[in-house]
PDB file of N, CA and C in Angstrom:
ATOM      1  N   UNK A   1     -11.420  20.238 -13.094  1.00  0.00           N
ATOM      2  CA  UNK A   1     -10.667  19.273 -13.871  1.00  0.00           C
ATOM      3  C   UNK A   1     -11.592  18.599 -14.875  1.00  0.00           C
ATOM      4  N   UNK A   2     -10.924  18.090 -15.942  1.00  0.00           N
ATOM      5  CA  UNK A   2     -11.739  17.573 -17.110  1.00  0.00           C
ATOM      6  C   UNK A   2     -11.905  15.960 -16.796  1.00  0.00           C
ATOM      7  N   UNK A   3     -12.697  15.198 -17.073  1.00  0.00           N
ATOM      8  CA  UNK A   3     -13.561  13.944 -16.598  1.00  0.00           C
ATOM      9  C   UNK A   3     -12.218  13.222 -17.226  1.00  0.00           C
ATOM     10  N   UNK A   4     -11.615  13.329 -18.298  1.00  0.00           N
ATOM     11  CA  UNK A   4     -10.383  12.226 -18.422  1.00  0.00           C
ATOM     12  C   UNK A   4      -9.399  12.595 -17.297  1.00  0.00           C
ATOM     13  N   UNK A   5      -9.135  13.391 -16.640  1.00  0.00           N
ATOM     14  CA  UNK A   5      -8.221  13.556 -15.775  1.00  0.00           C
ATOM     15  C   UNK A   5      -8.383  12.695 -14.311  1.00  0.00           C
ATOM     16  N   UNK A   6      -9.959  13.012 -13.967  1.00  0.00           N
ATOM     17  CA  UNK A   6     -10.622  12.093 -12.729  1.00  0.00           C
ATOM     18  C   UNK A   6     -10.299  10.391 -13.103  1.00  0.00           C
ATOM     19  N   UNK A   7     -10.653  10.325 -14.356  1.00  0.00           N
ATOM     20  CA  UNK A   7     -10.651   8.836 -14.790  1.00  0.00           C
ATOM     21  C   UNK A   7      -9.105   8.428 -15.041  1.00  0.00           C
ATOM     22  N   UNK A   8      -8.093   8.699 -15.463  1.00  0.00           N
ATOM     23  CA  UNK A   8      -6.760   9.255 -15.764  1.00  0.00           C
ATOM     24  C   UNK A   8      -6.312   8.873 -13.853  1.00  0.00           C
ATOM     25  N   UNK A   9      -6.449   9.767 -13.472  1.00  0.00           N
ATOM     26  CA  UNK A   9      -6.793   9.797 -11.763  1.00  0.00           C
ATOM     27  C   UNK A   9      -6.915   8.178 -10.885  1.00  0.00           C
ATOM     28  N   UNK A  10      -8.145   8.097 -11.090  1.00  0.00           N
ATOM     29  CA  UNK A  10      -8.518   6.458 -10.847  1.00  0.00           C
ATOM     30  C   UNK A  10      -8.122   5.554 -11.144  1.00  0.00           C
ATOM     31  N   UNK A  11      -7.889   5.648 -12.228  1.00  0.00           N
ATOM     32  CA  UNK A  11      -6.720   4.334 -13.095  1.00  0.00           C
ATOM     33  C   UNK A  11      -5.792   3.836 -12.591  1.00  0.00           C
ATOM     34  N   UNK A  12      -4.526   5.512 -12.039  1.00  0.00           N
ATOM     35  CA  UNK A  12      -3.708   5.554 -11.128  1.00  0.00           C
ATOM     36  C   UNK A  12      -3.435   5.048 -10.179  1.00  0.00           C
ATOM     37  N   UNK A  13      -4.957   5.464  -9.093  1.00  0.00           N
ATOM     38  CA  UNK A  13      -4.561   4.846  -8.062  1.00  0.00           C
ATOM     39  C   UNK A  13      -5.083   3.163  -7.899  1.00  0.00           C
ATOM     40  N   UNK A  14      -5.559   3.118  -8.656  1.00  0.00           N
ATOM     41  CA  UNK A  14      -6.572   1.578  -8.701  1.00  0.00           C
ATOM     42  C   UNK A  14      -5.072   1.150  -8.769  1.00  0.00           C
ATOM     43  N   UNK A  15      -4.065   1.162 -10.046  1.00  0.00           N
ATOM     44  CA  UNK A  15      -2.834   0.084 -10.113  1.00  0.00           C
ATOM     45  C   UNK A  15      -1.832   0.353  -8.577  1.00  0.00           C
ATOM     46  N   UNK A  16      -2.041   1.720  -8.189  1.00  0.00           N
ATOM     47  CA  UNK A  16      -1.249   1.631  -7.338  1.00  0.00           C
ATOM     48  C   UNK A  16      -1.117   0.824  -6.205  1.00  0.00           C
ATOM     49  N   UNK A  17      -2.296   0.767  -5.987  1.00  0.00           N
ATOM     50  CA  UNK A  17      -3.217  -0.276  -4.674  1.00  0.00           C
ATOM     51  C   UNK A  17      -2.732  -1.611  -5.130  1.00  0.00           C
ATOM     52  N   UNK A  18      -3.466  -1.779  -5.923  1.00  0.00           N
ATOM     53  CA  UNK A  18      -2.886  -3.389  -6.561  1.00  0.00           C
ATOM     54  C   UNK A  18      -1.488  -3.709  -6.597  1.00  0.00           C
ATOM     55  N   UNK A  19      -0.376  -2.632  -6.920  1.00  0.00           N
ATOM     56  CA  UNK A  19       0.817  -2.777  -6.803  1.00  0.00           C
ATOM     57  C   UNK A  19       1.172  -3.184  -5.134  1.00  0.00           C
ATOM     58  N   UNK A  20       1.128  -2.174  -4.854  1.00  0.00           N
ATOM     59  CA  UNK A  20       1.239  -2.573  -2.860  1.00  0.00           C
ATOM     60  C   UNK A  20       0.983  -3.693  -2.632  1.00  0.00           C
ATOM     61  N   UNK A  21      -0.396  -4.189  -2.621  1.00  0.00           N
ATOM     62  CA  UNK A  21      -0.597  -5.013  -2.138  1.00  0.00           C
ATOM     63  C   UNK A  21      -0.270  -6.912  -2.778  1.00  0.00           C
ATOM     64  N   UNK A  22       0.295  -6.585  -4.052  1.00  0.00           N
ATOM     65  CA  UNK A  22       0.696  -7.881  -4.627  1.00  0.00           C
ATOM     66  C   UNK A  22       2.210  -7.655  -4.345  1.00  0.00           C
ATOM     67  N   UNK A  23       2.753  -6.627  -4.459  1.00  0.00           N
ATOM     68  CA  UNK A  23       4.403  -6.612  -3.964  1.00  0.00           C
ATOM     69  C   UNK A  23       4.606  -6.499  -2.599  1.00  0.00           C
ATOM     70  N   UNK A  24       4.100  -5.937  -1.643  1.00  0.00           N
ATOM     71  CA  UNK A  24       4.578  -5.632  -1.066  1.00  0.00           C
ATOM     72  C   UNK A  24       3.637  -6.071   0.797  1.00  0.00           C
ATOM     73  N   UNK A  25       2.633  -7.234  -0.017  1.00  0.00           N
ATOM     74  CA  UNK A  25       1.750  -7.473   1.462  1.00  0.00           C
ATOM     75  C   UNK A  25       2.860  -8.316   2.260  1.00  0.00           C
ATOM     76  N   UNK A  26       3.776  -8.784   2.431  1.00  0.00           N
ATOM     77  CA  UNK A  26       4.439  -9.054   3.515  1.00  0.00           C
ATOM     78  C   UNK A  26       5.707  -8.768   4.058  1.00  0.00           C
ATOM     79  N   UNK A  27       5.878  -7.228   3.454  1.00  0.00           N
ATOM     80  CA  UNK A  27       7.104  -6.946   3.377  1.00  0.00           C
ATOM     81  C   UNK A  27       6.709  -6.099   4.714  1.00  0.00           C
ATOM     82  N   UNK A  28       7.907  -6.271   5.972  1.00  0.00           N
ATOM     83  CA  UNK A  28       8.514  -5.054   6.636  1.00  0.00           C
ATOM     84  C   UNK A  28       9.908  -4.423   6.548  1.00  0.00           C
ATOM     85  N   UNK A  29      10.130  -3.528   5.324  1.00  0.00           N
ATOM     86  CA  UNK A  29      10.987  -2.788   5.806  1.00  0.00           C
ATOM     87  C   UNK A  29      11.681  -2.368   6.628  1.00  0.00           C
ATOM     88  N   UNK A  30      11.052  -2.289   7.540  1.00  0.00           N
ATOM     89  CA  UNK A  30      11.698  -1.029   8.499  1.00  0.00           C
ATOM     90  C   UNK A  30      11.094  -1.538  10.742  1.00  0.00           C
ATOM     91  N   UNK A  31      11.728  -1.774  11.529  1.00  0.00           N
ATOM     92  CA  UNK A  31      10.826  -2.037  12.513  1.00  0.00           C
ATOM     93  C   UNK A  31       9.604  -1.808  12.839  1.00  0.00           C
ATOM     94  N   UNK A  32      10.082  -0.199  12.958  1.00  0.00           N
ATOM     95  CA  UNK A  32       8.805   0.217  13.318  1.00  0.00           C
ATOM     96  C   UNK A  32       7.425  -0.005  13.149  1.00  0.00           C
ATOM     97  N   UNK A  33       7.360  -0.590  11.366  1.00  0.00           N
ATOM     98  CA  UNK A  33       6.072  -0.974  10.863  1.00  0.00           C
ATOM     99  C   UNK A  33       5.569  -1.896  11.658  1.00  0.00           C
ATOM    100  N   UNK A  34       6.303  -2.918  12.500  1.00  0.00           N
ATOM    101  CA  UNK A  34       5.655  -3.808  12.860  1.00  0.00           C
ATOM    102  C   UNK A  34       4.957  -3.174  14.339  1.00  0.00           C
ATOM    103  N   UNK A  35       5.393  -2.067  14.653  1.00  0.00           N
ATOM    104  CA  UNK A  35       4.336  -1.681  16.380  1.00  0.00           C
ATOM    105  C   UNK A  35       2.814  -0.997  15.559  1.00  0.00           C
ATOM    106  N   UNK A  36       2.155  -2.017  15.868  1.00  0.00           N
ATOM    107  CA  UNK A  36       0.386  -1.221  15.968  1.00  0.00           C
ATOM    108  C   UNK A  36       0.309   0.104  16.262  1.00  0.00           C
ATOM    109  N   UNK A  37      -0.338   0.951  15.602  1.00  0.00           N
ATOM    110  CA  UNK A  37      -0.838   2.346  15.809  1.00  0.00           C
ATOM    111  C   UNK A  37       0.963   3.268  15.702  1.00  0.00           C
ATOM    112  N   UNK A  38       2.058   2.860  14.701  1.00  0.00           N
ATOM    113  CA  UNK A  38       2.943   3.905  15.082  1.00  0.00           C
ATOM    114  C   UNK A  38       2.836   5.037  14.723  1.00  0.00           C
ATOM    115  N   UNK A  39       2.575   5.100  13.358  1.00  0.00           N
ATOM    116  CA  UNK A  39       2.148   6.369  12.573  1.00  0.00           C
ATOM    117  C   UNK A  39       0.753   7.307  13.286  1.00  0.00           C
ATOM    118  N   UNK A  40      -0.401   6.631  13.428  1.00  0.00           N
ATOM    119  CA  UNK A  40      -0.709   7.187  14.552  1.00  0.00           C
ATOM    120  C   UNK A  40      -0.559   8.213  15.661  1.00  0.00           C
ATOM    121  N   UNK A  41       0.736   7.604  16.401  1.00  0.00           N
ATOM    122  CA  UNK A  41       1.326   8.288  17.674  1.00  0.00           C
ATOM    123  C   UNK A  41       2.552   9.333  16.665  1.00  0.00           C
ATOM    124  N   UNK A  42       3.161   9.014  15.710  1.00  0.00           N
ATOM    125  CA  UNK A  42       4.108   9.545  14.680  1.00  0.00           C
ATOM    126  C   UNK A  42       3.696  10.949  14.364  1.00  0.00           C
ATOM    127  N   UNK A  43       2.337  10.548  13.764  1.00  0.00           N
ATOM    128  CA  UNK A  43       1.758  11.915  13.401  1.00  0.00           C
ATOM    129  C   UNK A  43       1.434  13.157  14.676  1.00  0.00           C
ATOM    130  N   UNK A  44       1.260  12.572  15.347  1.00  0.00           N
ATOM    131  CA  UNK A  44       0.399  13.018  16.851  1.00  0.00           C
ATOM    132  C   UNK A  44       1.172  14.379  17.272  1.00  0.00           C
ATOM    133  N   UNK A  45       2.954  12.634  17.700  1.00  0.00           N
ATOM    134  CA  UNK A  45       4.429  13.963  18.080  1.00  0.00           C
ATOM    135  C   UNK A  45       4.155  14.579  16.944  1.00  0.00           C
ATOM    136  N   UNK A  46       4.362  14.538  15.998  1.00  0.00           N
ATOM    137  CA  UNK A  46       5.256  15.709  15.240  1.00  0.00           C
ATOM    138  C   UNK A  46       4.439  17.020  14.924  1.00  0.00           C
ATOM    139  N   UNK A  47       2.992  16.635  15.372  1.00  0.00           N
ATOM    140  CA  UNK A  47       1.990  18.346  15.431  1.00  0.00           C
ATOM    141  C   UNK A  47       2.623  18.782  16.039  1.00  0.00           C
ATOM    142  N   UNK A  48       2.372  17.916  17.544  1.00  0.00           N
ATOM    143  CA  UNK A  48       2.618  19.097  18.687  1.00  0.00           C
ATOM    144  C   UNK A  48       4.204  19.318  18.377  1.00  0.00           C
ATOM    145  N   UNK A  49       5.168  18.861  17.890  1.00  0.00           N
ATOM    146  CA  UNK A  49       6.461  19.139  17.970  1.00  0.00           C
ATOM    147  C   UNK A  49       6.631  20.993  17.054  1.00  0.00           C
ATOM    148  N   UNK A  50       5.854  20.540  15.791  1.00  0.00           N
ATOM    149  CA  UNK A  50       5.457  21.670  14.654  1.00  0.00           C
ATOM    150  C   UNK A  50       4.812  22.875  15.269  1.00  0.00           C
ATOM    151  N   UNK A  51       3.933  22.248  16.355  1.00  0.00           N
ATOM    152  CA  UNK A  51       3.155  23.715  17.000  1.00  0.00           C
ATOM    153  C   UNK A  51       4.042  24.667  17.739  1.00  0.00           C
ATOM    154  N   UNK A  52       5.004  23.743  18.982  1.00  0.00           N
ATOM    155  CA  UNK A  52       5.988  24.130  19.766  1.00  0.00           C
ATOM    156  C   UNK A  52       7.241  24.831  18.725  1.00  0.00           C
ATOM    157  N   UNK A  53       7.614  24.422  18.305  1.00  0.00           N
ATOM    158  CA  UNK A  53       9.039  24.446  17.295  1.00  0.00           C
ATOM    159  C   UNK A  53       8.536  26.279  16.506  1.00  0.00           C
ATOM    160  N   UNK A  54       7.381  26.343  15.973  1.00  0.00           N
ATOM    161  CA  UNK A  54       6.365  27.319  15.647  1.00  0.00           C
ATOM    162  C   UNK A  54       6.215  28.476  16.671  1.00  0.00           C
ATOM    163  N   UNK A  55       5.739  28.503  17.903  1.00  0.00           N
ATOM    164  CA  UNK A  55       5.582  28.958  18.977  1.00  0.00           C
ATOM    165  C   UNK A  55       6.940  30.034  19.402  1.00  0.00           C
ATOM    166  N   UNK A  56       7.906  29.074  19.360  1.00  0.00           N
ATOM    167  CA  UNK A  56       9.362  29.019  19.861  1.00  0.00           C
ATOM    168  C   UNK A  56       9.930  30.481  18.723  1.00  0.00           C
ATOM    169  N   UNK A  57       9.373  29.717  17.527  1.00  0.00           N
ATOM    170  CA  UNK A  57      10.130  31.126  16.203  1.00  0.00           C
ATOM    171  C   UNK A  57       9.761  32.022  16.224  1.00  0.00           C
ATOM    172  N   UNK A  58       8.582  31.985  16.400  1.00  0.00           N
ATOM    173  CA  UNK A  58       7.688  33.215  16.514  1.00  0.00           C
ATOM    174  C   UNK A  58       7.838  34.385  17.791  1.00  0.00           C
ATOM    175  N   UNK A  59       8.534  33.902  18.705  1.00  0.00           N
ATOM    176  CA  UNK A  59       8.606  34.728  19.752  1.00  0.00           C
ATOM    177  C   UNK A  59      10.251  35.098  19.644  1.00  0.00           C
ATOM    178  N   UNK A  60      11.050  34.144  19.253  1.00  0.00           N
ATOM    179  CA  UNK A  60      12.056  34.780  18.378  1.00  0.00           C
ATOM    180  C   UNK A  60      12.132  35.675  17.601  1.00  0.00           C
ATOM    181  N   UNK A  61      11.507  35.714  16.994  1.00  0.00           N
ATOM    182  CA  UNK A  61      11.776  36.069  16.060  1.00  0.00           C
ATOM    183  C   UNK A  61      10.669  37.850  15.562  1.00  0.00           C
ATOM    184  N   UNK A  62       9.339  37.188  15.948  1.00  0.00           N
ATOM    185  CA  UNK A  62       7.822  38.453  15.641  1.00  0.00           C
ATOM    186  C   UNK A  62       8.046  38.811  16.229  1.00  0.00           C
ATOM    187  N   UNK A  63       8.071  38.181  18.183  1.00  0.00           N
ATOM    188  CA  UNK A  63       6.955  38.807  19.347  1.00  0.00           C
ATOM    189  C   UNK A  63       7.648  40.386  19.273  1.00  0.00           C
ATOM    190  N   UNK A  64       7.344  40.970  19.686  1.00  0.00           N
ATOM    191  CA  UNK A  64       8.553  42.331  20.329  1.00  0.00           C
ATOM    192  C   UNK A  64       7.758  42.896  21.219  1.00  0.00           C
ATOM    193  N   UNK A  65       8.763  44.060  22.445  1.00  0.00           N
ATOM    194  CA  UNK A  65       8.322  43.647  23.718  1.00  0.00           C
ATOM    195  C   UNK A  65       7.200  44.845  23.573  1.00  0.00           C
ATOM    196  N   UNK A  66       6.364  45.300  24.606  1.00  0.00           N
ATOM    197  CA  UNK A  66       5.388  46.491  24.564  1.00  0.00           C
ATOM    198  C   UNK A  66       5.804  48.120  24.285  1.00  0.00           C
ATOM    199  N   UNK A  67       7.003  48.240  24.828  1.00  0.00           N
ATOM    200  CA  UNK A  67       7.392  49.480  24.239  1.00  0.00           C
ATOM    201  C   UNK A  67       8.308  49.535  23.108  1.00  0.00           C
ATOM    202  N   UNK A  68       7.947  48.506  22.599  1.00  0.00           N
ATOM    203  CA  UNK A  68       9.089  48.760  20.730  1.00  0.00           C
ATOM    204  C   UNK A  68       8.088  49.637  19.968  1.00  0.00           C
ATOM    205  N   UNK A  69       6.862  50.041  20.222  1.00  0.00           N
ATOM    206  CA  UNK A  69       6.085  51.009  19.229  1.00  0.00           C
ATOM    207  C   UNK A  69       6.461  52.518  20.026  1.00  0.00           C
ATOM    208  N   UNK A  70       6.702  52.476  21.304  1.00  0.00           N
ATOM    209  CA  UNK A  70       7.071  53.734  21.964  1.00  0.00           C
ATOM    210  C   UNK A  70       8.196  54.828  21.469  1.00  0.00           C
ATOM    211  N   UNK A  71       9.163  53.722  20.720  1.00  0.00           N
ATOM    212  CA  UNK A  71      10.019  54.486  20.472  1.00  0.00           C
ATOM    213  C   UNK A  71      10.438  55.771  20.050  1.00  0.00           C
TER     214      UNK A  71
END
């Protein structure tokens, strides 16, 4: 990338930060924001949910049994 783009870049997020935090430092939306560590545990489920859910298609769908090359 070209050095105005990085700087272009930074600019960005510099106002964005500043935006958040002058609009929006005491806002809760939503409950959840208020439990410590949710996103955290949020992110956590939804791997393992993605790994399982993954797992699950794949044997649906790829696995096939040992004599499907016999045929």
């Amino acid at each position: 990338m070209k050095t105005w783009h990085w700087i272009a870049l930074g600019i960005l997020t510099v106002i964005s930060l500043v935006l958040e935090f002058v609009f929006l430092a005491d806002y809760d939306s939503h409950w959840w924001n208020a439990i410590p560590g949710f996103y955290i545990y949020w992110g956590f489920l939804s791997c393992v949910v993605i790994i399982y859910v993954s797992k699950w298609l794949g044997k649906l769908f790829i696995f096939r049994s040992e004599e499907y090359y016999d045929r």
